[in-house]
N, C-alpha and C. Protein backbone atom coordinates (compact mmCIF):
# COMPACT_ATOMS: atom_id res chain seq x y z
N UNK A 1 -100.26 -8.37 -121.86
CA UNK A 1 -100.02 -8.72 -120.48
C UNK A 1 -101.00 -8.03 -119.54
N UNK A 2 -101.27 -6.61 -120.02
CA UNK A 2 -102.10 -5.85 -119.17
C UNK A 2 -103.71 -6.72 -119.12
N UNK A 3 -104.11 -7.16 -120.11
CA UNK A 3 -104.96 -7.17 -120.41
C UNK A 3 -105.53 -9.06 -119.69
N UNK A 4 -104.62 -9.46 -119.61
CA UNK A 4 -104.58 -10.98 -118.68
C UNK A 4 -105.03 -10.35 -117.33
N UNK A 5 -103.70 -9.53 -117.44
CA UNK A 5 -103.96 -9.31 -115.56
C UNK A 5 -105.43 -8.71 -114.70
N UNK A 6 -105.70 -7.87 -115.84
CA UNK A 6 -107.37 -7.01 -116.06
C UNK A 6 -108.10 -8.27 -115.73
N UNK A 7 -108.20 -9.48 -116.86
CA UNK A 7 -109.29 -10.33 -116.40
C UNK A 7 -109.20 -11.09 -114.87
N UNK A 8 -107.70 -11.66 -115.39
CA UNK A 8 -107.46 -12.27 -113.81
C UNK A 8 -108.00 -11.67 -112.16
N UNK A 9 -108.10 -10.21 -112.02
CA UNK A 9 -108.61 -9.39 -111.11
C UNK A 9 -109.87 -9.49 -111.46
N UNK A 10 -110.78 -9.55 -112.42
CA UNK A 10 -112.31 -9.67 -112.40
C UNK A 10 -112.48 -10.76 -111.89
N UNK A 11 -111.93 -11.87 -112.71
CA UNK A 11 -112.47 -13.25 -112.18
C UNK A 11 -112.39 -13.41 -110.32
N UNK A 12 -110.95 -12.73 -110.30
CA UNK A 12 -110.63 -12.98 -108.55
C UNK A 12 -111.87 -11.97 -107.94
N UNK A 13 -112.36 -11.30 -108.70
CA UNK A 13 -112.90 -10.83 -107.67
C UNK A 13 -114.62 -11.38 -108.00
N UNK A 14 -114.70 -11.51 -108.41
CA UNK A 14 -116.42 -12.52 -109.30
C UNK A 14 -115.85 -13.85 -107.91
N UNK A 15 -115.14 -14.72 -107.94
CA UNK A 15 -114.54 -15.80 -107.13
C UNK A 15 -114.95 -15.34 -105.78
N UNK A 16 -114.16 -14.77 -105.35
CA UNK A 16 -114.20 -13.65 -104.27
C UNK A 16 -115.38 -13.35 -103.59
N UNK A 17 -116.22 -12.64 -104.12
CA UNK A 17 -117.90 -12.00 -104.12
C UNK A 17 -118.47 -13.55 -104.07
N UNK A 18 -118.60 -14.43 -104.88
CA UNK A 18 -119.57 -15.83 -104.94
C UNK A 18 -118.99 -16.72 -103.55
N UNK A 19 -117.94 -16.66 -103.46
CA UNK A 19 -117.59 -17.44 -101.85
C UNK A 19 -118.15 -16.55 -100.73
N UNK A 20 -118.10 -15.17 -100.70
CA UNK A 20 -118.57 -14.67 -99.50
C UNK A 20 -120.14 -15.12 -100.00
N UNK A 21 -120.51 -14.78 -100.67
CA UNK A 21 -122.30 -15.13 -101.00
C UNK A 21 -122.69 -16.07 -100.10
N UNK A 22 -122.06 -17.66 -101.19
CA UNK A 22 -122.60 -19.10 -101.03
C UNK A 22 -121.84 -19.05 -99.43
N UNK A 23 -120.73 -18.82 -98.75
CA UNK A 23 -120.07 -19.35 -97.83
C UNK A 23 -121.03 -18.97 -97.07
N UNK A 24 -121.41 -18.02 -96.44
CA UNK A 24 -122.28 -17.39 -95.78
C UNK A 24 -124.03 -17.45 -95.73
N UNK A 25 -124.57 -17.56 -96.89
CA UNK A 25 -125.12 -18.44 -97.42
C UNK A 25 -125.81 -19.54 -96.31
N UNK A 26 -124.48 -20.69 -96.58
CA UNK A 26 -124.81 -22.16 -96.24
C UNK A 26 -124.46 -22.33 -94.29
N UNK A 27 -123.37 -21.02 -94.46
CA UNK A 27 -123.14 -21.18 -92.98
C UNK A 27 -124.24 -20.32 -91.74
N UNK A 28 -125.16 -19.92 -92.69
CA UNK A 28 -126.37 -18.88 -91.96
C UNK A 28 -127.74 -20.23 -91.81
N UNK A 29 -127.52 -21.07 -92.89
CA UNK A 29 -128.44 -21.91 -92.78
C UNK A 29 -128.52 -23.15 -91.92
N UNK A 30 -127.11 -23.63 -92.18
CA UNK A 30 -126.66 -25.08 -91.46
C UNK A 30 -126.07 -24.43 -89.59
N UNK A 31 -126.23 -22.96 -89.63
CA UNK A 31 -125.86 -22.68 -87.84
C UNK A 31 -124.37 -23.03 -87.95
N UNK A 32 -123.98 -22.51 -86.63
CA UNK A 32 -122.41 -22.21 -85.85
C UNK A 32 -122.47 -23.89 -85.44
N UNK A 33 -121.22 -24.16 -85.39
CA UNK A 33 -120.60 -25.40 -84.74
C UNK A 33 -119.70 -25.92 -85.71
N UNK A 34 -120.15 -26.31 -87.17
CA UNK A 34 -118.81 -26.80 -88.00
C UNK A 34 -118.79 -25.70 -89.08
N UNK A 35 -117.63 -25.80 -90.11
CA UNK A 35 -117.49 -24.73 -90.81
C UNK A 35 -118.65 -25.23 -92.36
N UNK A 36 -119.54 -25.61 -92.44
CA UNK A 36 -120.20 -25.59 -93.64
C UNK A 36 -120.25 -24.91 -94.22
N UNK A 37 -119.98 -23.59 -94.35
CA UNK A 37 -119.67 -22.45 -95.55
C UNK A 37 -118.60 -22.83 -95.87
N UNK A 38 -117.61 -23.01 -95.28
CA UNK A 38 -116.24 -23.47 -95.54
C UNK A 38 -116.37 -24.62 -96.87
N UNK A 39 -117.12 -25.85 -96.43
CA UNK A 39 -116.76 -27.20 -96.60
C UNK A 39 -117.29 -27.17 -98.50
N UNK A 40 -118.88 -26.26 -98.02
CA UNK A 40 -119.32 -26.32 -99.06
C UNK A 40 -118.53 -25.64 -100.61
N UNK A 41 -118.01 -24.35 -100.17
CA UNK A 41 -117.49 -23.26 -101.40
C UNK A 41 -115.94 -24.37 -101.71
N UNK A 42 -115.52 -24.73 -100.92
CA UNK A 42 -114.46 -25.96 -101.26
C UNK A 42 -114.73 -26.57 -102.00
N UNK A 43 -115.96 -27.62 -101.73
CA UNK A 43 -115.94 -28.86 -102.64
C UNK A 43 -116.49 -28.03 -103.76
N UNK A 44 -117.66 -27.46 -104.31
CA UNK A 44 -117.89 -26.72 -105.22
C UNK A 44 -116.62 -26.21 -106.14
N UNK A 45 -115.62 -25.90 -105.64
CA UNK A 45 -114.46 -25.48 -105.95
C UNK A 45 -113.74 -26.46 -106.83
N UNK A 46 -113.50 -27.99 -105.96
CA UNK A 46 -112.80 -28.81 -106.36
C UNK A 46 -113.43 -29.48 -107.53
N UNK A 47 -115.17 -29.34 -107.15
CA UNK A 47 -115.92 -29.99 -108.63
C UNK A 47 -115.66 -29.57 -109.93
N UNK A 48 -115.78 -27.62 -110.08
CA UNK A 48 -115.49 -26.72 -110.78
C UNK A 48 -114.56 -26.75 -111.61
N UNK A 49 -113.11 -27.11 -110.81
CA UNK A 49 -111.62 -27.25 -111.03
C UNK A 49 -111.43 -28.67 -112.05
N UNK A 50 -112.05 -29.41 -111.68
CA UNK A 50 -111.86 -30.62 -112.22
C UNK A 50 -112.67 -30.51 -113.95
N UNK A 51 -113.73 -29.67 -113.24
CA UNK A 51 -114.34 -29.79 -114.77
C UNK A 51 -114.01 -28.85 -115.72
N UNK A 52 -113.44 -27.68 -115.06
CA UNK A 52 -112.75 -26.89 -116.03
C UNK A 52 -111.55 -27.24 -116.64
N UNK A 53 -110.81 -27.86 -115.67
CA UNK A 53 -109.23 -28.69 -116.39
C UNK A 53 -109.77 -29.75 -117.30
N UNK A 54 -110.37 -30.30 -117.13
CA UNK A 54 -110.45 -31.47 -118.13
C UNK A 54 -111.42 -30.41 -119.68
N UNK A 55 -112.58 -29.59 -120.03
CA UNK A 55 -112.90 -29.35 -120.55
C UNK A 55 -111.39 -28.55 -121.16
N UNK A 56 -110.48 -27.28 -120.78
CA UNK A 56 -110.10 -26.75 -121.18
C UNK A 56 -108.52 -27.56 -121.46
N UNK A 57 -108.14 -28.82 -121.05
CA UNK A 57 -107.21 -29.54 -121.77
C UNK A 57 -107.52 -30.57 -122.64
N UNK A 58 -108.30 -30.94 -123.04
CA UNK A 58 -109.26 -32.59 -123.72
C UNK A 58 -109.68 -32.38 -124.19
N UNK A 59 -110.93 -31.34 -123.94
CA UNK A 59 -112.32 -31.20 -124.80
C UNK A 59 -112.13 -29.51 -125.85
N UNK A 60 -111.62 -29.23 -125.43
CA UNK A 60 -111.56 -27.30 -126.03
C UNK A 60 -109.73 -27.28 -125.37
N UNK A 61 -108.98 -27.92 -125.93
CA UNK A 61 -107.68 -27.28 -126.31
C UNK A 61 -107.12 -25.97 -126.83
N UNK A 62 -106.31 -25.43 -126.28
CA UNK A 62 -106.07 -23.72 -126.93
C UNK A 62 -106.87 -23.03 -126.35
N UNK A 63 -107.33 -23.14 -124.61
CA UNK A 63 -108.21 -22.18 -124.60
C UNK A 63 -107.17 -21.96 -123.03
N UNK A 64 -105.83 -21.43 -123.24
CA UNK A 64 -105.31 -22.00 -121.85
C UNK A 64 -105.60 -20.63 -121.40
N UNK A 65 -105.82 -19.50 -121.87
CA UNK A 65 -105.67 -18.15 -121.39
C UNK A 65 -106.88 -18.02 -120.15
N UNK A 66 -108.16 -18.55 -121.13
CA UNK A 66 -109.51 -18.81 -120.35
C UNK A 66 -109.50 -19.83 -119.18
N UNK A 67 -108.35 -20.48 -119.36
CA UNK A 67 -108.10 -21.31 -118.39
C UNK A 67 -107.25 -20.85 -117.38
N UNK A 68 -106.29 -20.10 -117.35
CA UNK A 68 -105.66 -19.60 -116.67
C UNK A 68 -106.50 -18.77 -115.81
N UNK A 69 -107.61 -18.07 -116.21
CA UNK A 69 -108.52 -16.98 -115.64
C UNK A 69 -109.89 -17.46 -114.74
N UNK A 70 -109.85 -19.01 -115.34
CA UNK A 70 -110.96 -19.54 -114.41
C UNK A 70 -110.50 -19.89 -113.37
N UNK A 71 -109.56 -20.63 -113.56
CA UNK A 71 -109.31 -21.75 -112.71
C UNK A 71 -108.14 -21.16 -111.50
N UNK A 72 -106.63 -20.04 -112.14
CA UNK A 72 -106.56 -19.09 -111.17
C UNK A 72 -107.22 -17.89 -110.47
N UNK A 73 -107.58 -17.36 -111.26
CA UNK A 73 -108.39 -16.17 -111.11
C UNK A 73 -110.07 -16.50 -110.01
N UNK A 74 -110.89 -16.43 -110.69
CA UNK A 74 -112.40 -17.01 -110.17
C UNK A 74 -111.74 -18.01 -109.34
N UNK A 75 -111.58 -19.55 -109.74
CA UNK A 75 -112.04 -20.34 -108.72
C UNK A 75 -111.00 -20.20 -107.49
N UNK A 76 -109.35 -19.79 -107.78
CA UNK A 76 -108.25 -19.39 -107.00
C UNK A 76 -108.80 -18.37 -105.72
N UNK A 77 -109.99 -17.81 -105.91
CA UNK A 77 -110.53 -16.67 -104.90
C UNK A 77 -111.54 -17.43 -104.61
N UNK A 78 -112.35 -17.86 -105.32
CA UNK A 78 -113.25 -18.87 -104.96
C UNK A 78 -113.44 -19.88 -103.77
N UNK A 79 -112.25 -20.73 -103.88
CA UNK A 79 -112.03 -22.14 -103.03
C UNK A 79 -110.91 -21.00 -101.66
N UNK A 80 -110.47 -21.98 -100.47
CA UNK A 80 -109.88 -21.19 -99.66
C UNK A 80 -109.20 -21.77 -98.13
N UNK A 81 -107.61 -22.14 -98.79
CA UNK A 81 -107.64 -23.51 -97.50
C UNK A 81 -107.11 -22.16 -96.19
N UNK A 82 -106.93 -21.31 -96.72
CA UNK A 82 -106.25 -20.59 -95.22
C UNK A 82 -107.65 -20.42 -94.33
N UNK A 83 -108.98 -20.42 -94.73
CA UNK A 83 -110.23 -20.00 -93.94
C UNK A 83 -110.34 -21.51 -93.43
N UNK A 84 -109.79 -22.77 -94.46
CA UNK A 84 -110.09 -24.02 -93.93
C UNK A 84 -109.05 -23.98 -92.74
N UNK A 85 -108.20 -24.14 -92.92
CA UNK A 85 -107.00 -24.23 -91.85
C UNK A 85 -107.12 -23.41 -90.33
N UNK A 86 -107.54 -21.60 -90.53
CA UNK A 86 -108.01 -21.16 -89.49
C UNK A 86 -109.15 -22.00 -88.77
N UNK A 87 -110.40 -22.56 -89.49
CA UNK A 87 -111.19 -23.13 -88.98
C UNK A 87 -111.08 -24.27 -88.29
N UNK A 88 -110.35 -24.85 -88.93
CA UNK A 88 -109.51 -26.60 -88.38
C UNK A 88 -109.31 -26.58 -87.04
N UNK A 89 -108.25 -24.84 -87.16
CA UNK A 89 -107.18 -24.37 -85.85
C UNK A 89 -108.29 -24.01 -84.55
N UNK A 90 -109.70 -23.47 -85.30
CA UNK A 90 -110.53 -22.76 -84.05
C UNK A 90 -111.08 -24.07 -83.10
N UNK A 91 -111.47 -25.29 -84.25
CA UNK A 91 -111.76 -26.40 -83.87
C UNK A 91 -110.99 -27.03 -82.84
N UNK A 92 -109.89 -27.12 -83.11
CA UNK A 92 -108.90 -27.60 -81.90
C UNK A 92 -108.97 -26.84 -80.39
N UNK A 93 -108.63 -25.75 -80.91
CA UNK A 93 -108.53 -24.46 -80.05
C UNK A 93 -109.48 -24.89 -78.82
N UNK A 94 -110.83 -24.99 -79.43
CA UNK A 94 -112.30 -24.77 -78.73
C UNK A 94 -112.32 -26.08 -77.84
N UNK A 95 -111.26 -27.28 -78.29
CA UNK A 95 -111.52 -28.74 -77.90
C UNK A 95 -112.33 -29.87 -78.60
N UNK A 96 -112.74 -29.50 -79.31
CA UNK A 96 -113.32 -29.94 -80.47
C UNK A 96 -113.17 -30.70 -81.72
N UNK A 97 -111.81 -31.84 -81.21
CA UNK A 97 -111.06 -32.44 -81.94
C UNK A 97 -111.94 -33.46 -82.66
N UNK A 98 -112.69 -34.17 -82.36
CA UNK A 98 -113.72 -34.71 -83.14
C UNK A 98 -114.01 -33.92 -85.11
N UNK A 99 -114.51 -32.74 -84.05
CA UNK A 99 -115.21 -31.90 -85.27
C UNK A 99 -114.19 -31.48 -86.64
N UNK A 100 -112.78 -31.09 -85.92
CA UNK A 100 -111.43 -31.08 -86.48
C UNK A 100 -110.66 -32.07 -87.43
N UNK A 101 -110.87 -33.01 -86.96
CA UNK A 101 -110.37 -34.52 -87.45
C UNK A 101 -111.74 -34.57 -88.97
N UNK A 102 -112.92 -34.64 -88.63
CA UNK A 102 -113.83 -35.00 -89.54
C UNK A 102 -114.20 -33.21 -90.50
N UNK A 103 -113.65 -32.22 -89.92
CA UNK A 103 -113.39 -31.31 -91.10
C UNK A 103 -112.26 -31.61 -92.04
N UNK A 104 -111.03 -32.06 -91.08
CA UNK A 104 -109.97 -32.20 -92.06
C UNK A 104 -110.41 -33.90 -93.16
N UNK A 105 -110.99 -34.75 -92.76
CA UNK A 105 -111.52 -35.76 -93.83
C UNK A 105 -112.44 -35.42 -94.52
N UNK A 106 -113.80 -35.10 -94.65
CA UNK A 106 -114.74 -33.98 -94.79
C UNK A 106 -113.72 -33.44 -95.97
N UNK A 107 -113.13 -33.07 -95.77
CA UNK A 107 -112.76 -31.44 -97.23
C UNK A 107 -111.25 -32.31 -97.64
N UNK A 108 -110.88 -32.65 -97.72
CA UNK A 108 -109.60 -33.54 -98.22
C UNK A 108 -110.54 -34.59 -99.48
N UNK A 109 -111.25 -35.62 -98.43
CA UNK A 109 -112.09 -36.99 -99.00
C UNK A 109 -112.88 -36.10 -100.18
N UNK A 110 -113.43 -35.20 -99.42
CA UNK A 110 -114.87 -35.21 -100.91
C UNK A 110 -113.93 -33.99 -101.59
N UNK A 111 -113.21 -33.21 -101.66
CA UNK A 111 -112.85 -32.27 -102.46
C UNK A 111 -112.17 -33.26 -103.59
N UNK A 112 -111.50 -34.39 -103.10
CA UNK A 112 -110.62 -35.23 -104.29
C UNK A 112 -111.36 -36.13 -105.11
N UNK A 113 -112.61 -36.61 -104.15
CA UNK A 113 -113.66 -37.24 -105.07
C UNK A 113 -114.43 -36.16 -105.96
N UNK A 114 -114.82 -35.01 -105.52
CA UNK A 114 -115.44 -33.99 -106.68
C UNK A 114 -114.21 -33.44 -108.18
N UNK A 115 -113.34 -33.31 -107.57
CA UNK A 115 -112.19 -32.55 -108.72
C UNK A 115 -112.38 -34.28 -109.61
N UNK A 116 -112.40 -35.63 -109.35
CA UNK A 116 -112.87 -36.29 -110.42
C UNK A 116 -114.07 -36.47 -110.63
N UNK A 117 -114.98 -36.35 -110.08
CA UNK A 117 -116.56 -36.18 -110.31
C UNK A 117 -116.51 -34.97 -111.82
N UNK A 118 -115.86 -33.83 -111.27
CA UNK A 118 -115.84 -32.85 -111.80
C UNK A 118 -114.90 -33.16 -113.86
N UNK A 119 -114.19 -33.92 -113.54
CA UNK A 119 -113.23 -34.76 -114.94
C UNK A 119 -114.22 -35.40 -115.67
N UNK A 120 -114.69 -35.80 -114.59
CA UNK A 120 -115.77 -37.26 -115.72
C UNK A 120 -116.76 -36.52 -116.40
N UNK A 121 -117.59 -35.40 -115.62
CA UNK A 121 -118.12 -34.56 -116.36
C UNK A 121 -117.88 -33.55 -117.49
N UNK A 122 -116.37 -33.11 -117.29
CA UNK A 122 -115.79 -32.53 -118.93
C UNK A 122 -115.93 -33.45 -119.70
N UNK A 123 -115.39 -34.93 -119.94
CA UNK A 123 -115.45 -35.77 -120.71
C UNK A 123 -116.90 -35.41 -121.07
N UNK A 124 -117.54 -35.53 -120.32
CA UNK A 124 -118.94 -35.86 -120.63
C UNK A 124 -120.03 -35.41 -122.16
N UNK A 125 -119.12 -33.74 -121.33
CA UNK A 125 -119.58 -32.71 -122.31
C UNK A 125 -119.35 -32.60 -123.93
């Protein structure tokens, strides 16, 4: 048990460390106004998720432990709707309902199209 929980805290924190990276990252490049650090470590997230569930139930069965550690652990710290949701909220806040409306489609639309983008590619493998 100890020894789950050990990895689970690496991965969360490997997850963790790579979202502040890439989030920051993409949101230093693309400038202030929408959350693109946000949008991006999301969908990345949802691609990830998809391709790890399908590899670790379909393709490599019995590997649920490694699965438990990716997919809660790493990508669970990884992906991040409370930073989406604050951001949504700043959007409104600011008046900026436009930008709000097309964050909340934006990260809903493509996160559900990547988590199967992300399926078709376990198959793949």
């Amino acid at each position: 048990m100890w020894q789950k929980l050990f990895f689970l805290a690496v991965a969360g924190a490997c997850g963790t460390l790579a979202r502040y990276g890439l989030s920051g990252l993409v949101q230093r490049v693309a400038g202030t106004g929408f959350p693109w650090g946000t949008v991006s470590v999301n969908a990345l997230g949802c691609l990830l998720f998809g391709l790890v569930w399908t590899l670790t139930s379909e393709r490599f069965p019995g590997t649920g432990e490694l699965r438990i550690v990716l997919l809660t652990g790493f990508l669970g710290a990884f992906t991040t709707f409370s930073t989406y949701m604050a951001e949504t909220g700043n959007l409104l806040a600011d008046g900026e309902q436009m930008y709000a409306i097309g964050n909340i489609l934006l990260q809903n639309g493509v996160g559900v199209v990547l988590f199967f983008v992300g399926m078709a590619l376990g198959r793949l493998i």
